[in-house]
Protein backbone atom coordinates (compact mmCIF):
# COMPACT_ATOMS: atom_id res chain seq x y z
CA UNK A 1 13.25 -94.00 80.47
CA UNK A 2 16.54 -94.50 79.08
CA UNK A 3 20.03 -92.99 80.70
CA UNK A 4 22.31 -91.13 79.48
CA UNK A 5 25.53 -93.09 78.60
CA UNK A 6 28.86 -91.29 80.05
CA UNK A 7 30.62 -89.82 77.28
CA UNK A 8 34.03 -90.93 76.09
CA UNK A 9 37.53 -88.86 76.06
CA UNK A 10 36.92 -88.61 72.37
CA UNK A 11 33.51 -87.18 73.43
CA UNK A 12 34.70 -84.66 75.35
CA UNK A 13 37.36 -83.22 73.07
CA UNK A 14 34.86 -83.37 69.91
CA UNK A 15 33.73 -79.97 71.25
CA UNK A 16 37.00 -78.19 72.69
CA UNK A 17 38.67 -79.33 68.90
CA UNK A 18 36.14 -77.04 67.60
CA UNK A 19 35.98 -74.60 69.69
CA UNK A 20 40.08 -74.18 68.99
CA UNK A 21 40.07 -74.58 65.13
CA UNK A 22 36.79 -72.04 65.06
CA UNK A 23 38.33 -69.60 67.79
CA UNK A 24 41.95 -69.99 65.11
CA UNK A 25 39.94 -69.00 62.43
CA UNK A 26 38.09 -65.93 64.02
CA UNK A 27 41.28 -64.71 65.36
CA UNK A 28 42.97 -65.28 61.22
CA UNK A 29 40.11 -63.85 59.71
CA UNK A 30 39.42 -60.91 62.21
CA UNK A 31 42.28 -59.91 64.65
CA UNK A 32 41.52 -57.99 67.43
CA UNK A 33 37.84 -57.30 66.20
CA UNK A 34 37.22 -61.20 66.61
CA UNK A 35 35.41 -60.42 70.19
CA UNK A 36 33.01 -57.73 68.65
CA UNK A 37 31.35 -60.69 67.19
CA UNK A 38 32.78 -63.79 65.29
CA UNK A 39 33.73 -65.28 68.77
CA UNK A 40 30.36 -65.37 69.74
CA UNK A 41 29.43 -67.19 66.85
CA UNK A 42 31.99 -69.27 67.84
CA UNK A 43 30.91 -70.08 70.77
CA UNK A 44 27.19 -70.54 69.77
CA UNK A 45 28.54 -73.08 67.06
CA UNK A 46 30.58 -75.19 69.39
CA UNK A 47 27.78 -75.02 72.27
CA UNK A 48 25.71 -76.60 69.19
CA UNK A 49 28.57 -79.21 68.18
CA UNK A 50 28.43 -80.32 72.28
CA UNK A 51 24.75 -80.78 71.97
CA UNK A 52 24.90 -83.25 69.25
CA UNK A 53 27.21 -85.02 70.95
CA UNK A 54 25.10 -85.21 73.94
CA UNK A 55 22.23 -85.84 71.68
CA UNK A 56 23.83 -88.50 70.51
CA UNK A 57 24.87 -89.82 73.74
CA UNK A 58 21.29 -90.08 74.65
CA UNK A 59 20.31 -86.87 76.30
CA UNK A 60 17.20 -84.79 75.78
CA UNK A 61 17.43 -81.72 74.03
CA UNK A 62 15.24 -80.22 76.75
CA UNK A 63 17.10 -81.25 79.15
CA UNK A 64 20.16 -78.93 77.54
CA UNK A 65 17.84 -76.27 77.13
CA UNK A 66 17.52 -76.50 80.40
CA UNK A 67 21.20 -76.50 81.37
CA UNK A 68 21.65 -73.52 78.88
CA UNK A 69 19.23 -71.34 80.91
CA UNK A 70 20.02 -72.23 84.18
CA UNK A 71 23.96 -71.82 82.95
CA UNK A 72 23.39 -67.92 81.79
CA UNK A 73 21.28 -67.37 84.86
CA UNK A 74 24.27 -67.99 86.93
CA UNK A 75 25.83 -64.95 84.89
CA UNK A 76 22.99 -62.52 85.18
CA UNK A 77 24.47 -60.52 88.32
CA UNK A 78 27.67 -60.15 86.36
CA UNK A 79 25.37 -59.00 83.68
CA UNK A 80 23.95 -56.60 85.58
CA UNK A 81 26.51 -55.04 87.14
CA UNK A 82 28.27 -54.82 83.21
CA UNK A 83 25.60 -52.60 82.60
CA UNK A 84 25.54 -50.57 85.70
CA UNK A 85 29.58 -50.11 85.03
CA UNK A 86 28.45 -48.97 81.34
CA UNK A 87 26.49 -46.31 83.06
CA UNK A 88 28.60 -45.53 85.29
CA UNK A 89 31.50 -44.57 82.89
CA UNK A 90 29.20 -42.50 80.91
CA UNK A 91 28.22 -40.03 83.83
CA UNK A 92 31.87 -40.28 85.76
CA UNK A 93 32.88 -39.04 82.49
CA UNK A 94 29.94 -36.40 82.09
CA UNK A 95 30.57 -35.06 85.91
CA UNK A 96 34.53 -34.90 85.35
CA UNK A 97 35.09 -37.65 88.11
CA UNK A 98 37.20 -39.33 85.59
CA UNK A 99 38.82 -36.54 83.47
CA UNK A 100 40.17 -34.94 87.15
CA UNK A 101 41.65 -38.42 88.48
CA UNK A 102 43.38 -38.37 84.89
CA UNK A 103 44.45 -34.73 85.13
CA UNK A 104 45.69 -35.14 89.23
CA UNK A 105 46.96 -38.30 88.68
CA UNK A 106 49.05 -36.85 85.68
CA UNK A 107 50.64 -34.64 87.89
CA UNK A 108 51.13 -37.20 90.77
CA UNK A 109 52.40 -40.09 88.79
CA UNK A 110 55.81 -40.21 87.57
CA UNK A 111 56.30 -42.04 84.20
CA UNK A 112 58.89 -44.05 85.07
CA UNK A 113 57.08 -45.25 88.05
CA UNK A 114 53.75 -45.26 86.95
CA UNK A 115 53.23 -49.37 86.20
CA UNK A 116 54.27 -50.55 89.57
CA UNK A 117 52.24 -47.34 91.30
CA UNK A 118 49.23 -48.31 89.31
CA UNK A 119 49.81 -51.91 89.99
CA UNK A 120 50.31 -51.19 93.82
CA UNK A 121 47.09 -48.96 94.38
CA UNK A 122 45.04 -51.02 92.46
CA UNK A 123 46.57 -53.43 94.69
CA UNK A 124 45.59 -51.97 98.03
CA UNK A 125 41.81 -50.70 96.77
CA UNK A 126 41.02 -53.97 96.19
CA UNK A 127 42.38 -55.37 99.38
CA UNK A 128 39.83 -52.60 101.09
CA UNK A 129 36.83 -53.30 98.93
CA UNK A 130 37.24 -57.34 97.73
CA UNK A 131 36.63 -56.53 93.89
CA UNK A 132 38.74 -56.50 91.28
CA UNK A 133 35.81 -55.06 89.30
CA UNK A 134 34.82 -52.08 91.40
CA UNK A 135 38.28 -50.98 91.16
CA UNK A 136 38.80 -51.96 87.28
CA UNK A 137 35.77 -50.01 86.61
CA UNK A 138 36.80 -47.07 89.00
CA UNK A 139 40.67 -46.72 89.19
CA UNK A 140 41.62 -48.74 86.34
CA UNK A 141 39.44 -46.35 83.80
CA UNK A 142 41.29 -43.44 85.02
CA UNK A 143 44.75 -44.61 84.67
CA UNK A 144 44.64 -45.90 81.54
CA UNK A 145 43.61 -42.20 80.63
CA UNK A 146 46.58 -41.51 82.66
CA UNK A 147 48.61 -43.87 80.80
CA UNK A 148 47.97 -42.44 77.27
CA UNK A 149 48.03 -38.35 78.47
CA UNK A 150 51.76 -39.89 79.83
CA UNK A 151 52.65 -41.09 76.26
CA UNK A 152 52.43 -44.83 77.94
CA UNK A 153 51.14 -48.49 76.40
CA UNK A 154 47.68 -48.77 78.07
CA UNK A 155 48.08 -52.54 77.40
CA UNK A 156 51.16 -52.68 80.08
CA UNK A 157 48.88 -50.28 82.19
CA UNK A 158 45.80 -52.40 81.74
CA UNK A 159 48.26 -55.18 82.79
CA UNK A 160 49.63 -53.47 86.18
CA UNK A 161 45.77 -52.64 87.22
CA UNK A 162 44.23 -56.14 86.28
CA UNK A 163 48.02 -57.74 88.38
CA UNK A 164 47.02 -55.18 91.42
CA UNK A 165 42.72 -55.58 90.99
CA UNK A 166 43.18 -59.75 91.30
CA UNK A 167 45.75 -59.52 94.36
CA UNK A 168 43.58 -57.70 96.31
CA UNK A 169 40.41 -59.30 95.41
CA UNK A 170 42.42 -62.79 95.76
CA UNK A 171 43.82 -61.82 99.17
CA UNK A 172 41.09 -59.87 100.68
CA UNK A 173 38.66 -61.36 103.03
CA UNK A 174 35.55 -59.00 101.61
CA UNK A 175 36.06 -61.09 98.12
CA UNK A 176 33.67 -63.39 97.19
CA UNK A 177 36.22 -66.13 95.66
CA UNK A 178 38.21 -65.70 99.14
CA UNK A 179 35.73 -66.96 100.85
CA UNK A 180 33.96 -69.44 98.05
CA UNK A 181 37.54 -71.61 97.64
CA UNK A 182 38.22 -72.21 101.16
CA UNK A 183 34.36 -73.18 101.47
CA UNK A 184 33.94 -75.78 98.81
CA UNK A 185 37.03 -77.37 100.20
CA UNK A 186 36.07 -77.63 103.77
CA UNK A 187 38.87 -74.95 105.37
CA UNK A 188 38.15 -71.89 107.04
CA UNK A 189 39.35 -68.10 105.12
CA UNK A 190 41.55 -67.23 107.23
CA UNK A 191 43.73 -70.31 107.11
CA UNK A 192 43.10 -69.83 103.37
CA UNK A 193 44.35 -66.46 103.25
CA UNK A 194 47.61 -67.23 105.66
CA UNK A 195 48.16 -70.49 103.13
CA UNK A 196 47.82 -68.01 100.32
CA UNK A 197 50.43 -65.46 101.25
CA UNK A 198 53.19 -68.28 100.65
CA UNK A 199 52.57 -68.61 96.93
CA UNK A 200 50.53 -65.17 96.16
CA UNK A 201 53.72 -62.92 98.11
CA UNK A 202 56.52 -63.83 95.74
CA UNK A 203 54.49 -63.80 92.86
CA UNK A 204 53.33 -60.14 93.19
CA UNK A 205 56.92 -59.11 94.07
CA UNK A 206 58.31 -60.27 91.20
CA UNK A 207 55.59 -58.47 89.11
CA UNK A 208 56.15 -55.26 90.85
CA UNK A 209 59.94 -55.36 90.17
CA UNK A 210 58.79 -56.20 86.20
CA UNK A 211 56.80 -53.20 85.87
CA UNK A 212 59.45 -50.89 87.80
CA UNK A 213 61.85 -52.30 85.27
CA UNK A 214 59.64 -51.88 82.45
CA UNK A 215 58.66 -48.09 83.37
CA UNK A 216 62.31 -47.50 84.02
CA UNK A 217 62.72 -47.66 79.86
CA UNK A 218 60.32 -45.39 79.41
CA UNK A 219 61.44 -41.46 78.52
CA UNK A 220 59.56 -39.36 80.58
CA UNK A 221 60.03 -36.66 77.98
CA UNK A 222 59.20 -38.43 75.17
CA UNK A 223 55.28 -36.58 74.92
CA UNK A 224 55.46 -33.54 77.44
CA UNK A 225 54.03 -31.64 74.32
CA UNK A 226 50.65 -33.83 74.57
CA UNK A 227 50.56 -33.97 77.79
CA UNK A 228 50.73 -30.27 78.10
CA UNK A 229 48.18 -29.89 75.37
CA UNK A 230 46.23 -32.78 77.34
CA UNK A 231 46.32 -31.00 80.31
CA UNK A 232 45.58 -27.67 78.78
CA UNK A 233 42.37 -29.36 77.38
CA UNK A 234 40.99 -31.00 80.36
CA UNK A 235 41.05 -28.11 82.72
CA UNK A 236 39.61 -25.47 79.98
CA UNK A 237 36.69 -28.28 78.83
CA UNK A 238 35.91 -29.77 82.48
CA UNK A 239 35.51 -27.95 86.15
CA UNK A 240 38.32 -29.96 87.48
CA UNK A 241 37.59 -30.07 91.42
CA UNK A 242 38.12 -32.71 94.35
CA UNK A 243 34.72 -32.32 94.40
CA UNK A 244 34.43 -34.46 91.56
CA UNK A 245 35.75 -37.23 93.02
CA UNK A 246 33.00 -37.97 95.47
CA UNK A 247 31.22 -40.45 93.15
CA UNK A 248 34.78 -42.08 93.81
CA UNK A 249 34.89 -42.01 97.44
CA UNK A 250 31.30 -43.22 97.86
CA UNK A 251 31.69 -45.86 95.84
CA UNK A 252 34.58 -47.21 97.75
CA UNK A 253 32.69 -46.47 100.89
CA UNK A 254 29.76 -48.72 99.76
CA UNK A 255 32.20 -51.29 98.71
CA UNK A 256 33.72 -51.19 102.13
CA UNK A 257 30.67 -51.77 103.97
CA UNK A 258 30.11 -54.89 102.00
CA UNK A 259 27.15 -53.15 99.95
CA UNK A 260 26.91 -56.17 97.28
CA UNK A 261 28.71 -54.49 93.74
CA UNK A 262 25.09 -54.05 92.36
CA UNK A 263 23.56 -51.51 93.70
CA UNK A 264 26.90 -49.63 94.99
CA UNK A 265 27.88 -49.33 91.10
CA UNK A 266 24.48 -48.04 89.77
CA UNK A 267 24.19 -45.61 93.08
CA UNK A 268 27.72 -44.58 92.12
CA UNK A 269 26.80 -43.79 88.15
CA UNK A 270 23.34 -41.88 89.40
CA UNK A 271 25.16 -39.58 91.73
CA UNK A 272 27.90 -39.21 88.60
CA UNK A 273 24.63 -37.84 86.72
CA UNK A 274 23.56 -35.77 89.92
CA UNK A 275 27.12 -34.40 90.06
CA UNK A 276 27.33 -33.25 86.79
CA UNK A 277 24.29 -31.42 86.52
CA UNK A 278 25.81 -29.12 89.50
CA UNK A 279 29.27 -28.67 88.37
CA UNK A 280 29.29 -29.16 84.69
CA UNK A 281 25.63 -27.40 83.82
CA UNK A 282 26.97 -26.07 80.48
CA UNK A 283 28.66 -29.60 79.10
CA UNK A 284 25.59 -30.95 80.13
CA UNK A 285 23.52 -28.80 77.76
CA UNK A 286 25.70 -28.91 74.90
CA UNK A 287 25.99 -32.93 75.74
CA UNK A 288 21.72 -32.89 75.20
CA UNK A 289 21.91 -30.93 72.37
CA UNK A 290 18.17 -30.13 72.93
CA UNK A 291 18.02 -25.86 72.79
CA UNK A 292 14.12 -26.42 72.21
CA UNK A 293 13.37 -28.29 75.64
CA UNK A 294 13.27 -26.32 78.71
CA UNK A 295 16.88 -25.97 80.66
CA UNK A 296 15.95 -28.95 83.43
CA UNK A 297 14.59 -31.16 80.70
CA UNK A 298 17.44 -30.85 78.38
CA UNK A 299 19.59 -31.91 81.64
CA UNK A 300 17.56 -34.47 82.58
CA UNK A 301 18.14 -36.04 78.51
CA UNK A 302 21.69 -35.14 78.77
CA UNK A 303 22.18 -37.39 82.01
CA UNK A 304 20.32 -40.38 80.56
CA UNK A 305 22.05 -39.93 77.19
CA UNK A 306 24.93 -40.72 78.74
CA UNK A 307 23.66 -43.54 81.14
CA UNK A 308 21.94 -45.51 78.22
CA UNK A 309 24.93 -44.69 75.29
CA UNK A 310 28.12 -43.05 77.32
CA UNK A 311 29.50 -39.50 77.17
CA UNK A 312 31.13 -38.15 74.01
CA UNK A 313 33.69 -35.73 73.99
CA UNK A 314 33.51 -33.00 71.54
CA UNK A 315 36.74 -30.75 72.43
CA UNK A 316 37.84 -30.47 69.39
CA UNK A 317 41.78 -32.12 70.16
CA UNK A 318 41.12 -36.03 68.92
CA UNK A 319 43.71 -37.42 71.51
CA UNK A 320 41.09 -36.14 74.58
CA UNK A 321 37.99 -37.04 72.42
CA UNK A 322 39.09 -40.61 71.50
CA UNK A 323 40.10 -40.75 75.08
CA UNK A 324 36.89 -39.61 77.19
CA UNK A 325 33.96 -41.15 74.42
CA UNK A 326 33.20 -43.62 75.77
CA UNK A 327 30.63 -45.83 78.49
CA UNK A 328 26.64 -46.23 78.48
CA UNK A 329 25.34 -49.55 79.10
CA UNK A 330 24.78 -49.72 75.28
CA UNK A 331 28.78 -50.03 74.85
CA UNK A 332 28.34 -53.51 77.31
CA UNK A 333 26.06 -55.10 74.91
CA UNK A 334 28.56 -57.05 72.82
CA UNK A 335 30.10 -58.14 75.95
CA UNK A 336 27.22 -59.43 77.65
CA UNK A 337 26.78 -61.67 74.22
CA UNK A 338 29.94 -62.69 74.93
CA UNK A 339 29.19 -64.31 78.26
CA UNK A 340 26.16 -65.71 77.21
CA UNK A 341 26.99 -67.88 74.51
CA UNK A 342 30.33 -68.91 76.60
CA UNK A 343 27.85 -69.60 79.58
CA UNK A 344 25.62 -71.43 77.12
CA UNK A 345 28.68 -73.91 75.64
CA UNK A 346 30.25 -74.59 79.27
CA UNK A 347 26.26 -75.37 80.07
CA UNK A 348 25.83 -78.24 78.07
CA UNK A 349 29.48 -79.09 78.59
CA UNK A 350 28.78 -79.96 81.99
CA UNK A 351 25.21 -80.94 82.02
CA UNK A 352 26.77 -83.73 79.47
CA UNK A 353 29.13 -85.31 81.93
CA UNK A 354 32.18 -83.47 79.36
CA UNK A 355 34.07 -81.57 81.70
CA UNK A 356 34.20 -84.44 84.43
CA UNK A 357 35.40 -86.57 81.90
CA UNK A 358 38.13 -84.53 80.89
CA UNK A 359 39.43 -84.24 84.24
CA UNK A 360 38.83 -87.98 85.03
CA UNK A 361 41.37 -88.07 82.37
CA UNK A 362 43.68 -86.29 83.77
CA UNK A 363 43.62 -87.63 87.22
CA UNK A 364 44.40 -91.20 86.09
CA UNK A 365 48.30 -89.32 84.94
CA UNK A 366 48.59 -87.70 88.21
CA UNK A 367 50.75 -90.02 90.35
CA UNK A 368 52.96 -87.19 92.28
CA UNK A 369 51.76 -84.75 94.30
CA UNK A 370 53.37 -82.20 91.71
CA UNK A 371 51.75 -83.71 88.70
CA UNK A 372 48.17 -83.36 91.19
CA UNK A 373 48.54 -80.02 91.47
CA UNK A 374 49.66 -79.57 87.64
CA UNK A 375 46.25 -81.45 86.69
CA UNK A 376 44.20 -79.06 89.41
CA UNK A 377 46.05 -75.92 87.70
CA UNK A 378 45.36 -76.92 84.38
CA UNK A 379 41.62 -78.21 84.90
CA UNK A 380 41.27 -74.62 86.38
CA UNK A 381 42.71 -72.69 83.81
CA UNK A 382 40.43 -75.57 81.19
CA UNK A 383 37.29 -74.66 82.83
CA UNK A 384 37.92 -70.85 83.08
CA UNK A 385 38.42 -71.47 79.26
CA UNK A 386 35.41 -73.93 78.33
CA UNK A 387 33.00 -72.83 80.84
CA UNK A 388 33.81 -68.96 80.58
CA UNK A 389 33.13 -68.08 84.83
CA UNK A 390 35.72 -68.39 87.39
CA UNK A 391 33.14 -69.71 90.50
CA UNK A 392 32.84 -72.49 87.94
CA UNK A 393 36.59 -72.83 87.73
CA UNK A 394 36.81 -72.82 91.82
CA UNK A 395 33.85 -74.52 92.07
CA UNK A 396 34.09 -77.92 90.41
CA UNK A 397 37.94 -78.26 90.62
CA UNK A 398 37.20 -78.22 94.67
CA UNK A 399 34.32 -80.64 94.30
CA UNK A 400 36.23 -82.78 92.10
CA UNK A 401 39.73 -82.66 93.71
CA UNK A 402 38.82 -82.79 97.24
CA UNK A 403 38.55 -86.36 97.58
CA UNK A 404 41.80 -87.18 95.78
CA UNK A 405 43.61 -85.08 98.06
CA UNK A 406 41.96 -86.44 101.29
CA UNK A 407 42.95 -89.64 100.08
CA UNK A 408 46.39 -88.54 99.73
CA UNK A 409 46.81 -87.18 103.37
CA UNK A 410 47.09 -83.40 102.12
CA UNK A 411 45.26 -80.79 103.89
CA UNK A 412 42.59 -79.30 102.24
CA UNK A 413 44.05 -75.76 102.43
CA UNK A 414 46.25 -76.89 99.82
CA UNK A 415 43.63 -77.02 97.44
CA UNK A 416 41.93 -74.23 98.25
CA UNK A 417 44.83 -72.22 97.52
CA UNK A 418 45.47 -73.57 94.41
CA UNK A 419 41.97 -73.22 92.95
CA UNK A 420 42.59 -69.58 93.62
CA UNK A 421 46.02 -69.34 92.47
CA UNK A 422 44.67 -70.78 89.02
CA UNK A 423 40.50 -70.66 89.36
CA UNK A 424 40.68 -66.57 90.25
CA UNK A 425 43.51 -65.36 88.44
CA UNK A 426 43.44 -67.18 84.85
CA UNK A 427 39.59 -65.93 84.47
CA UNK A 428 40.73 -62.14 83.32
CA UNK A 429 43.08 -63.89 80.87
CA UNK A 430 40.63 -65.22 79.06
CA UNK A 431 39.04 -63.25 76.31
CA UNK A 432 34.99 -64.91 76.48
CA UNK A 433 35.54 -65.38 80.21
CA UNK A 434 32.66 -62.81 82.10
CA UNK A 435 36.19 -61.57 83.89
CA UNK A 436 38.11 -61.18 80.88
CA UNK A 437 35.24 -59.87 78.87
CA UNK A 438 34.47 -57.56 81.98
CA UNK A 439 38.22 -55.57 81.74
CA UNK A 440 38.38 -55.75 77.86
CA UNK A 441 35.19 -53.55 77.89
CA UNK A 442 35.81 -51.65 80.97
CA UNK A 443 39.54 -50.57 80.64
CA UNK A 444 39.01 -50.57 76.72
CA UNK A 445 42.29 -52.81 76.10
CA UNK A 446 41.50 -56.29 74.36
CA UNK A 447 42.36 -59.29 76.64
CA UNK A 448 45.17 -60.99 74.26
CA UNK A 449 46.66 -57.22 74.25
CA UNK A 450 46.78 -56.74 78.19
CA UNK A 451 47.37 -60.78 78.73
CA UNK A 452 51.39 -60.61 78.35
CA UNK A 453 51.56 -58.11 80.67
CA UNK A 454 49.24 -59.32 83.46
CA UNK A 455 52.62 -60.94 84.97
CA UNK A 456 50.75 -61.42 88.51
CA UNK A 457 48.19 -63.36 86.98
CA UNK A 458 50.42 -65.27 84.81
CA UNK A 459 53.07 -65.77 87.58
CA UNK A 460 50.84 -67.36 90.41
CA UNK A 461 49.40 -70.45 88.75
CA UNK A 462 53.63 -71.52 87.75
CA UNK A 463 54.81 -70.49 91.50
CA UNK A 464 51.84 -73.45 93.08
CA UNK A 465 53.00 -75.49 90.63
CA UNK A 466 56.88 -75.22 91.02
CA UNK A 467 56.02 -75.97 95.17
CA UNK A 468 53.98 -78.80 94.30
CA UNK A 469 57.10 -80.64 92.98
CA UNK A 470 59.40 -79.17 95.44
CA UNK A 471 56.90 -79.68 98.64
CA UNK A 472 57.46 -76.43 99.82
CA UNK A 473 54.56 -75.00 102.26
CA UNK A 474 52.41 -78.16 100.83
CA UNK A 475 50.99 -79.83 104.27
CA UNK A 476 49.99 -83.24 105.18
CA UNK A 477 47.16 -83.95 107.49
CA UNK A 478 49.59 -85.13 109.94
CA UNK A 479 51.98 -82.04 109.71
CA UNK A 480 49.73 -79.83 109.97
CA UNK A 481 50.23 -78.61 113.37
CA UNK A 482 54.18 -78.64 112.98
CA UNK A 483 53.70 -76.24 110.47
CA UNK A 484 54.59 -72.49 111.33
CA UNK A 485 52.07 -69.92 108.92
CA UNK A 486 53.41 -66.71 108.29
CA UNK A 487 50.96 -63.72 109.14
CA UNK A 488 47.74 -63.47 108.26
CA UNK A 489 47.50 -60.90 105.61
């Protein structure tokens, strides 16, 4: 039986190359509708390019079959949970869990503080619950409705939530990258965490103080006539109650008592179907549309209308239509493509010795500490690109670094912060990434749209970087006890 020969640098970029030029194209030819689609073919083309170049190199194309599957098997959870979120949306817009977190938080939320508040609670509910996605899919739907009843750019808001969403999840010990990183590496969380605060701290200050600054510009006058008419709309079309928001509250229960995402989301969008049959009967039944079916069976269609194809609005003012149509697990469909034919490429990248080569590459240029931690950012951010799943981007990064930085007397909580600082938080910045694909579909704001104004995310990876050159908070094996950590967070 003949091996495999390793591939060459030229080998490994054959396939990235294309994937850029094809991705360039999509983008020219289709703009912001390039994800609905194109991209995946994309994707499914340059997954094809790899192969022949494995092919070529002497694998079996069995053998990448194989890779392929086991690759979007890794993914299927996320998948899962995509279309539980779907669901979820449709009936938390059905009930009016959503439309009365949009019409309180309207009248809590100042407009010229409303980015940093929505970056800040974000912030804390994912701190409390370790996902970025349970909130995104809670929270962040509401306040983007909040955002556009306040006259507001739901890209900057979609930036604030996924900034506040990845600090908590990155910071919390519930989150499931919190405690992967510090595991591949050989640390313990909690020195991972205290390591953490030194670069993850400044970075979400300064993106609070951008998104004060930036909702200090705004006019809080500038739409008080929508927002009226919003208002007006909501409370004549919904029962708006506290009561509402118990779908809300139990899901961040669940999420609290470490009830995996799964089943806390889809028990969350059943009891948004349950709610809405008791306090909005009537929306229900014009929702079904069904006058010949008996008044619990045209419920009972109503509720799994909106679990299988989402919740349309039909109150007549366009700005609240556009606004609440949406969810169903139908609407995740294009996403879950997505992932799958990303999954599928960054498969048979990695089954075909491609990705290690590219960062065997790199390692030969990395002489200083600095330029190490450079080449672990960027290799992160490359495999959250190529490979389209952050645990890939903590995973092999810490496999692959750990050695080198044994070797060069630095302590292995070094890396483990850095794989999040780059591994966790680049992953919703790309657009075929299942985190980045995730937001797009559940906030409704395209990933290049929301990316220049994700400033935590986009922040983080420079600040490790900047201390890697400087040496500040980076630890030696033999300093490590002389070392004072601030408080754990």
């Amino acid at each position: 039986m003949t091996t495999p020969k390793s591939p060459t640098l030229f080998d490994a970029l054959i396939p990235i190359a294309a994937l850029v030029l094809m991705l360039a194209i999509s983008v020219y030819l289709f703009g912001s509708d390039s994800s609905s689609g194109p991209n995946q073919i994309v994707l499914t083309m340059a997954a094809a390019v790899a192969s022949i170049v494995a092919i070529r190199n002497g694998h079996k194309w069995f053998d990448l079959q194989r890779a392929i599957i086991e690759g979007i098997s890794t993914a299927m959870i996320a998948i899962l949970i995509l279309l539980s979120v779907g669901a979820l949306i449709g009936t938390w817009l059905m009930a009016g869990t959503v439309p009365s977190l949009i019409y309180y938080g309207m009248q809590m939320l100042s407009p010229q503080w409303f980015f940093a508040a929505a970056c800040l609670i974000c912030a804390i509910a994912a701190l409390a619950t370790g996902s970025s996605w349970t909130v995104a899919g809670t929270l962040g739907v509401a306040l983007i409705g909040v955002s556009m009843g306040l006259g507001l750019s739901p890209a900057i808001a979609a930036g604030a939530i996924v900034s506040g969403a990845y600090f908590g999840d990155k910071m919390s010990p519930l989150s499931d990258t919190t405690n992967l990183a510090p595991a591949v590496v050989g640390t313990d969380i909690f020195t991972h965490i205290r390591h953490m605060v030194w670069t993850t701290g400044p970075s979400f200050t300064v993106a609070l103080v951008l998104f004060a600054l930036i909702g200090l510009g705004t006019d809080p006058q500038a739409d008080s006539p929508a927002l009226a008419q919003l208002m007006l709309t909501l409370d004549q079309s919904f029962n708006i109650s506290a009561v509402a928001l118990l779908p809300l509250a139990v899901v961040f229960y669940m999420a609290y008592k470490k009830i995996p995402p799964l089943p806390t989301i889809l028990f969350g969008a059943l009891l948004g179907g349950v709610l809405a049959v008791i306090l909005q009967p009537e929306g229900v039944l014009r929702f079904a549309d069904s006058p010949e079916l008996s008044r619990g069976m045209a419920m009972t269609k109503g509720v799994w209308l909106a679990l299988s194809d989402g919740y349309v609005s039909t109150t007549g003012v366009a700005e609240v239509d556009n606004l609440l149509t949406r969810g169903g697990m139908s609407s995740m469909l294009v996403t879950i493509w997505l992932i799958m034919t990303a999954l599928a490429f960054g498969a048979v990248l990695e089954h075909a010795g491609m990705l290690q080569r590219l960062v065997d590459g790199a390692l030969k240029r990395a002489k200083s500490t600095g330029s190490l931690i450079t080449t672990v950012v960027l290799s992160c951010i490359g495999i959250n690109i190529v490979a389209a799943d952050q645990y890939i981007a903590i995973v092999l990064p810490g496999k692959m670094y750990r050695a080198e930085f044994a070797r060069r007397r630095l302590e292995p909580k070094n890396l483990s912060r850095i794989i999040e600082d780059a591994g966790t938080l680049t992953s919703p910045l790309v657009p075929w990434n299942t985190c980045g694909a995730y937001m797009a579909a559940t906030l409704g704001v395209t990933t290049l749209a929301y990316l220049p104004f994700a400033f935590f995310n986009l922040i983080n990876p420079l600040v490790s970087i900047i201390y890697g050159f400087t040496g500040f908070t980076i630890v030696k094996m033999d300093e490590a006890d002389e070392v004072a950590e601030p408080a754990a967070a």
